[in-house]
N, C-alpha and C. Protein backbone atom coordinates (compact mmCIF):
# COMPACT_ATOMS: atom_id res chain seq x y z
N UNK A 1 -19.56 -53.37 24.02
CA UNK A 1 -19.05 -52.21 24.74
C UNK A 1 -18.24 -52.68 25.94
N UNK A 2 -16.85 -52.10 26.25
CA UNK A 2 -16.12 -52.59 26.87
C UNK A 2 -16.48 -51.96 28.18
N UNK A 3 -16.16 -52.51 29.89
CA UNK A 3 -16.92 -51.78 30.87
C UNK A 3 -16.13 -52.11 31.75
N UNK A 4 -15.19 -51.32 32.83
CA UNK A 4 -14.39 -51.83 33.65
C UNK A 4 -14.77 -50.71 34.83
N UNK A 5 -15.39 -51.67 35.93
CA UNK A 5 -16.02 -50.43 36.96
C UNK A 5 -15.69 -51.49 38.17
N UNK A 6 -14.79 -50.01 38.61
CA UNK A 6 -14.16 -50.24 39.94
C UNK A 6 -15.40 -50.23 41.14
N UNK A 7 -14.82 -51.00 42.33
CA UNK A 7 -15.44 -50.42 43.85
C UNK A 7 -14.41 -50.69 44.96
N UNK A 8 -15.00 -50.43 46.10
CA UNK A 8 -14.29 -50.59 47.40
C UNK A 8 -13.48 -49.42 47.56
N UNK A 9 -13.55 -48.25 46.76
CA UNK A 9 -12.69 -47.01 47.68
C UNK A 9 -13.79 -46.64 48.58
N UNK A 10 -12.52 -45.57 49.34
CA UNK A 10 -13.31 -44.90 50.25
C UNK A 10 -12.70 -44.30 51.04
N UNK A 11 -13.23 -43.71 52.87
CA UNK A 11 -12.09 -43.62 53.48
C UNK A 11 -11.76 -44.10 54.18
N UNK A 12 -10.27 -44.30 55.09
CA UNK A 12 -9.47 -44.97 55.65
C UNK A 12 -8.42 -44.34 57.01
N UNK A 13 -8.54 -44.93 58.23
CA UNK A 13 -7.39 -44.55 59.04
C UNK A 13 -5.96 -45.00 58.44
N UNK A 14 -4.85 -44.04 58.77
CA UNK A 14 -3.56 -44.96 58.15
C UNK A 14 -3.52 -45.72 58.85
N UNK A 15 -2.89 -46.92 58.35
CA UNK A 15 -2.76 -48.47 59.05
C UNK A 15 -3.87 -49.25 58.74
N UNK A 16 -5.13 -48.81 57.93
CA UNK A 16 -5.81 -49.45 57.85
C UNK A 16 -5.83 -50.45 56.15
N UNK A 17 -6.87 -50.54 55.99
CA UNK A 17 -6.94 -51.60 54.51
C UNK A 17 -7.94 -51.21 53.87
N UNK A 18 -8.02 -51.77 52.50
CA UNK A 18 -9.16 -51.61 51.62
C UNK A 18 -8.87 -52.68 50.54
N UNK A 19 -9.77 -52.94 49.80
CA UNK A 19 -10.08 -53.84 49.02
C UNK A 19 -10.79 -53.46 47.84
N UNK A 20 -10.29 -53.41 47.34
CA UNK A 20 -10.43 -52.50 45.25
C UNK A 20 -10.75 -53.84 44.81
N UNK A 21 -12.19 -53.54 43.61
CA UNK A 21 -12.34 -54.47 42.45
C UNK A 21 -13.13 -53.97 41.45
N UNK A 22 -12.54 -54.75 40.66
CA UNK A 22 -12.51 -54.71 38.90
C UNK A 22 -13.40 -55.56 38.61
N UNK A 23 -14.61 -55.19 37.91
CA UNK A 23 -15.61 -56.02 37.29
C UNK A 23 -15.33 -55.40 35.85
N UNK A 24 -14.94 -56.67 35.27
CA UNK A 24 -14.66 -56.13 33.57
C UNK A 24 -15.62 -57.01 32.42
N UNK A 25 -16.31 -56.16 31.38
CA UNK A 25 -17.50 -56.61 30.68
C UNK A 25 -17.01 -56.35 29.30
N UNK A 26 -17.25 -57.11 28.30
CA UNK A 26 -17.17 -56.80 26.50
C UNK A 26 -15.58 -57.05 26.35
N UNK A 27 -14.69 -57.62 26.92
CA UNK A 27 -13.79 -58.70 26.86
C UNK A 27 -13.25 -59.72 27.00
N UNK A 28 -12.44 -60.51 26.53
CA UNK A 28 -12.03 -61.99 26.88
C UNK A 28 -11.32 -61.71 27.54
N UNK A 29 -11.73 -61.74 28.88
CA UNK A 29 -10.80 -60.84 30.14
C UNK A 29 -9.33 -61.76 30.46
N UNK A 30 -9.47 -63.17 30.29
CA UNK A 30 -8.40 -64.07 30.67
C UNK A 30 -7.04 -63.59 29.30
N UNK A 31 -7.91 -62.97 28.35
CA UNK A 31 -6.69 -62.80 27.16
C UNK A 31 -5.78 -61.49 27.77
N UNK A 32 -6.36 -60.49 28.71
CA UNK A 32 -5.67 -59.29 28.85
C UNK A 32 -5.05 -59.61 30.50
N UNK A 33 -4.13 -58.65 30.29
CA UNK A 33 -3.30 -58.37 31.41
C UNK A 33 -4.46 -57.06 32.08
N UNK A 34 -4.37 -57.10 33.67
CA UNK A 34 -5.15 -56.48 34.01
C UNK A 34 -4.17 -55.90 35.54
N UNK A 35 -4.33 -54.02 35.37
CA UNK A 35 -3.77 -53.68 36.25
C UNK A 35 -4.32 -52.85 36.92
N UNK A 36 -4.13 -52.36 38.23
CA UNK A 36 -4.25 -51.19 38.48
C UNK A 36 -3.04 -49.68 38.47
N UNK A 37 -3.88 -48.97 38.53
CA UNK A 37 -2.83 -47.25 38.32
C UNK A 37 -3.52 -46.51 39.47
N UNK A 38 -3.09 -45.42 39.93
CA UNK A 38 -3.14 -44.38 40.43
C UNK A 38 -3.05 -43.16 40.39
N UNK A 39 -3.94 -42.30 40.93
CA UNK A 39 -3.59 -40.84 40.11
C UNK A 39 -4.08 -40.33 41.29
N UNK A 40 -2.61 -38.93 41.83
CA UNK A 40 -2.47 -38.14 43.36
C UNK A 40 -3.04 -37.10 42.74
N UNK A 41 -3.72 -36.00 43.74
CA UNK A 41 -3.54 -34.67 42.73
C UNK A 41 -2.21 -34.16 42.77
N UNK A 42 -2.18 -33.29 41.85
CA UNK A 42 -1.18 -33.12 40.95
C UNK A 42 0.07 -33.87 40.45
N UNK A 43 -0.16 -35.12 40.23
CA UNK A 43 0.79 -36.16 40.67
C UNK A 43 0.49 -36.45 39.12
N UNK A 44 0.99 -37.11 38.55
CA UNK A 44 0.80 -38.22 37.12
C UNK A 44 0.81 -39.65 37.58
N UNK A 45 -0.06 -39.80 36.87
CA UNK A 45 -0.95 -41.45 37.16
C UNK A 45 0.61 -42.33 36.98
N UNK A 46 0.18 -42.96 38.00
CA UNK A 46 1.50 -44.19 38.09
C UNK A 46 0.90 -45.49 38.19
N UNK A 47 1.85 -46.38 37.91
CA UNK A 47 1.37 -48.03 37.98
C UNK A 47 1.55 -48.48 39.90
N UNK A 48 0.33 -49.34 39.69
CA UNK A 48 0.54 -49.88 41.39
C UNK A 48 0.70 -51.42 41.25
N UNK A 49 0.11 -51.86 40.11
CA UNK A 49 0.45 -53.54 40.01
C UNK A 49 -0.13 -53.69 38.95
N UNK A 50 0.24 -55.17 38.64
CA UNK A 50 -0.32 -55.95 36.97
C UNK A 50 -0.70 -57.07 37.34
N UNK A 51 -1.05 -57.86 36.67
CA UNK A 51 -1.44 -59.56 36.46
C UNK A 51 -1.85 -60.15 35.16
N UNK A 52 -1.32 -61.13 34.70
CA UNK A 52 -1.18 -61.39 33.43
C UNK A 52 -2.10 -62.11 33.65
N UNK A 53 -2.83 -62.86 32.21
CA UNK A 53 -3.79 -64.20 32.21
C UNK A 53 -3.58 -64.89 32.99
N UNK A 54 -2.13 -65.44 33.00
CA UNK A 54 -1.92 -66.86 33.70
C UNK A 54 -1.46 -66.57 35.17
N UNK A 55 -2.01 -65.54 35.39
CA UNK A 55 -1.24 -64.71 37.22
C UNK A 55 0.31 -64.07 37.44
N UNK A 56 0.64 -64.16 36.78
CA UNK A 56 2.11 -63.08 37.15
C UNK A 56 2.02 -61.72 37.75
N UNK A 57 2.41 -61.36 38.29
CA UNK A 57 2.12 -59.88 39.10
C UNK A 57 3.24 -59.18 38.90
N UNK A 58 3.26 -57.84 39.07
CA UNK A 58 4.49 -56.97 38.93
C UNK A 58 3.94 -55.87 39.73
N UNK A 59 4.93 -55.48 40.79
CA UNK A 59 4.15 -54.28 41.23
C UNK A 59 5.46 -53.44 41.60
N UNK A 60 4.78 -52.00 41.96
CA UNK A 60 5.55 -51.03 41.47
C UNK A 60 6.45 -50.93 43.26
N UNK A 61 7.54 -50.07 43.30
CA UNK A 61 8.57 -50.79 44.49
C UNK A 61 7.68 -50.29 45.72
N UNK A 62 7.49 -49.46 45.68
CA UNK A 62 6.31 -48.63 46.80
C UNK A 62 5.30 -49.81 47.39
N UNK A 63 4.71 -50.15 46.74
CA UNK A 63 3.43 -51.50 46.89
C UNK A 63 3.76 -52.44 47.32
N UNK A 64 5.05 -52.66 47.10
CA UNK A 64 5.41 -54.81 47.36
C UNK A 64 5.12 -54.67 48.94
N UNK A 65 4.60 -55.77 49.10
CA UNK A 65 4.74 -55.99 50.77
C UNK A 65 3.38 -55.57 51.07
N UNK A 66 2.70 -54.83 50.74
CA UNK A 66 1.94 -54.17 51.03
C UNK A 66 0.45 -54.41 50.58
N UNK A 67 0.03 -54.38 49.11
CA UNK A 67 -0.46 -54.58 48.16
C UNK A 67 -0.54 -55.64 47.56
N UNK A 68 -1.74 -56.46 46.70
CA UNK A 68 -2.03 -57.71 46.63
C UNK A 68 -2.60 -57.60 45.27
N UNK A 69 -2.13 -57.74 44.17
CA UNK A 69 -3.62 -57.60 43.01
C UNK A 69 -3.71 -59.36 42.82
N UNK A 70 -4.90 -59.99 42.54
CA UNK A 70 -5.01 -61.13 42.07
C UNK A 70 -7.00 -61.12 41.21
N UNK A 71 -6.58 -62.21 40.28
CA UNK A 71 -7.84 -61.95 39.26
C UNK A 71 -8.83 -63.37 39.58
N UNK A 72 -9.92 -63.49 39.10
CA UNK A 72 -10.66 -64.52 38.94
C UNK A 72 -10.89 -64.57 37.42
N UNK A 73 -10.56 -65.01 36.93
CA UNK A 73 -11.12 -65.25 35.22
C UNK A 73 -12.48 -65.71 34.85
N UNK A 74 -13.09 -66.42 36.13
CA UNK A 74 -14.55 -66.95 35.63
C UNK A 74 -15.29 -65.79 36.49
N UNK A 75 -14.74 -65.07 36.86
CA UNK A 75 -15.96 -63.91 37.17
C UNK A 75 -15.33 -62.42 36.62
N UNK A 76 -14.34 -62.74 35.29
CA UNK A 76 -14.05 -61.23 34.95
C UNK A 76 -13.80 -60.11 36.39
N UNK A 77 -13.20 -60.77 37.10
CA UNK A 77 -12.52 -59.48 38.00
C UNK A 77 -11.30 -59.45 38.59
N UNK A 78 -11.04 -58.64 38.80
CA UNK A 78 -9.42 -58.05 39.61
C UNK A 78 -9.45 -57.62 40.88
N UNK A 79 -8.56 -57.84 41.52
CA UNK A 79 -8.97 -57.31 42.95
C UNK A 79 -7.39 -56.70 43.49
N UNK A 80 -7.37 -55.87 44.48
CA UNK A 80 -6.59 -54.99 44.90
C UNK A 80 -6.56 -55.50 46.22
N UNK A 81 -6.23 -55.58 47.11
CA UNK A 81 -5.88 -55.71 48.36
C UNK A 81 -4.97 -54.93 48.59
N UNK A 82 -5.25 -53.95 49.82
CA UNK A 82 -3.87 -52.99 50.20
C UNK A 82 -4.32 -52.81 51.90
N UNK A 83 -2.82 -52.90 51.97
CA UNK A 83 -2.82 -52.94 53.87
C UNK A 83 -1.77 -51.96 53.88
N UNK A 84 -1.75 -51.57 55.37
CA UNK A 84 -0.72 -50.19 55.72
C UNK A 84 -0.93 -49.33 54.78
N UNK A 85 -1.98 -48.58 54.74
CA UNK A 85 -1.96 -47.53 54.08
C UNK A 85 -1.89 -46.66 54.51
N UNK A 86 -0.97 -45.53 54.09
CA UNK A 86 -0.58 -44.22 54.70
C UNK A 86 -1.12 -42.99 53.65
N UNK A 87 -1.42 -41.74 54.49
CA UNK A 87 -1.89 -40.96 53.68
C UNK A 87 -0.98 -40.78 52.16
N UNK A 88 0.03 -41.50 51.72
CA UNK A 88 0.65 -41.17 50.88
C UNK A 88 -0.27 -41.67 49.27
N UNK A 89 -0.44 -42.99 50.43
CA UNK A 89 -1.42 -43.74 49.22
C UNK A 89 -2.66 -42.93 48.67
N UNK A 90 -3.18 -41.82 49.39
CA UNK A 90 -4.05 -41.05 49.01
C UNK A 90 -4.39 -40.71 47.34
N UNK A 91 -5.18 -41.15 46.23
CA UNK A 91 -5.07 -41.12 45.25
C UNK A 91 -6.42 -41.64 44.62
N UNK A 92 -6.82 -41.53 42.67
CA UNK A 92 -8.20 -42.17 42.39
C UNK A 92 -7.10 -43.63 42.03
N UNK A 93 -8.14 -44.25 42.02
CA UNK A 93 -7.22 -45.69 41.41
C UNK A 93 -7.95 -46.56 40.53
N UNK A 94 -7.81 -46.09 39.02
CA UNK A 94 -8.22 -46.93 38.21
C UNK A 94 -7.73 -48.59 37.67
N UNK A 95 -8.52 -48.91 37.55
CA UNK A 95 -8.62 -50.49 36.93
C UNK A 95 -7.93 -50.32 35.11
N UNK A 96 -7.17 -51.29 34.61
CA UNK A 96 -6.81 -50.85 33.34
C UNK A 96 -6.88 -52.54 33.04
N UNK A 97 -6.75 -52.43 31.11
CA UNK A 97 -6.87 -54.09 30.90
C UNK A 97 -6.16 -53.80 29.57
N UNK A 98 -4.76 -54.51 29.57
CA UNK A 98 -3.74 -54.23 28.51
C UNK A 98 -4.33 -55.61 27.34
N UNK A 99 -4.67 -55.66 26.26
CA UNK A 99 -4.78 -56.64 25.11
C UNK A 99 -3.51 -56.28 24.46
N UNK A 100 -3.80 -57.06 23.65
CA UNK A 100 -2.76 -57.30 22.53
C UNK A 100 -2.81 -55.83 21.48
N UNK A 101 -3.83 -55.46 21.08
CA UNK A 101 -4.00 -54.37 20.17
C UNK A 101 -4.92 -53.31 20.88
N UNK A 102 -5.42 -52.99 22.25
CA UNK A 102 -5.96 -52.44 23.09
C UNK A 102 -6.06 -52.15 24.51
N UNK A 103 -5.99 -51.07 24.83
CA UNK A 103 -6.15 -51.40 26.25
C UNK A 103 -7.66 -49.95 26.80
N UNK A 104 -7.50 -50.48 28.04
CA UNK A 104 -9.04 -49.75 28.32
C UNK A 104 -8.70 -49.17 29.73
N UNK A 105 -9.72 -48.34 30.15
CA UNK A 105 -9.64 -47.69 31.55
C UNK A 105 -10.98 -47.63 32.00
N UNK A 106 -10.82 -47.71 33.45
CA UNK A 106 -12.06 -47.85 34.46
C UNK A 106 -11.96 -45.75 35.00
N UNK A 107 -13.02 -45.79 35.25
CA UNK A 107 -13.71 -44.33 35.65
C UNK A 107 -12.84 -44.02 36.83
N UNK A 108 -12.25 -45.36 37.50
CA UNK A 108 -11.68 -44.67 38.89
C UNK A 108 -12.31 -45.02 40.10
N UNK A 109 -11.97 -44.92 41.50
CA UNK A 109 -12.47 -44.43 42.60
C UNK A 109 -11.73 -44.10 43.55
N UNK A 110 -11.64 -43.00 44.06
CA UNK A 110 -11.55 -42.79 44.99
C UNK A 110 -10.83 -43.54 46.35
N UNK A 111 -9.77 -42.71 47.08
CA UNK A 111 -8.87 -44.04 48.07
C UNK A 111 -8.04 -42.32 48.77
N UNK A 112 -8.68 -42.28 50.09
CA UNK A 112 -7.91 -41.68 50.99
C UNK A 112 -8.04 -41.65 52.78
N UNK A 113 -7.21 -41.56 52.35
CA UNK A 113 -6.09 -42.08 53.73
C UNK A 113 -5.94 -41.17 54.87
N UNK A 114 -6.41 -40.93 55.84
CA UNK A 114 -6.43 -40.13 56.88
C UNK A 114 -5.15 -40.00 57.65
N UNK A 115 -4.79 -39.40 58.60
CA UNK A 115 -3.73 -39.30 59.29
C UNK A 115 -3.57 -39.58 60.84
């Protein structure tokens, strides 16, 4: 059974930081690309960054500068790092893990941003 459960939301002054992670279970986590997404209300879930097996990152233009995803492979996790956050960033922010013939989603948590 595949298991990708986020932590570290919560709330936040703008300007402040948080630190998102991905504990991922019932895959060969180094085989998948592992990202995070976001979802505003009423907004449609958007990409915030990626990382491939071998570390490549891609993140979406909003995030650069800002935002950090990097993985550990011997402990199956992903991690988020985000600084300057403004209430814009306000959103749930799931964990995702792209395979070759699958991909999966984390439950989410929670990430807002005060003013």
């Amino acid at each position: 059974q595949v298991q990708l459960v986020e932590s570290g939301g919560g709330l936040v002054h703008a300007g402040g930081s948080l630190r998102l992670s991905c504990a991922a279970s019932g895959i060969i986590f180094s085989r998948y690309t592992m990202g995070w997404y976001r979802q505003a209300p009423g907004k449609q879930r958007e990409l915030v960054a990626t990382i491939t097996g071998s570390g490549n990152t891609n993140y979406a233009d909003s995030m650069k500068g800002r935002f950090t995803i990097s993985r550990d492979n011997a402990k199956n996790t992903v991690i988020l790092e985000m600084n300057s956050l403004s209430p814009e960033d306000t959103a749930v922010y799931y964990c995702y893990a792209q395979g070759t013939l699958r991909s999966y989603w984390g439950q989410g948590t929670q990430v807002t941003v005060s003013s």
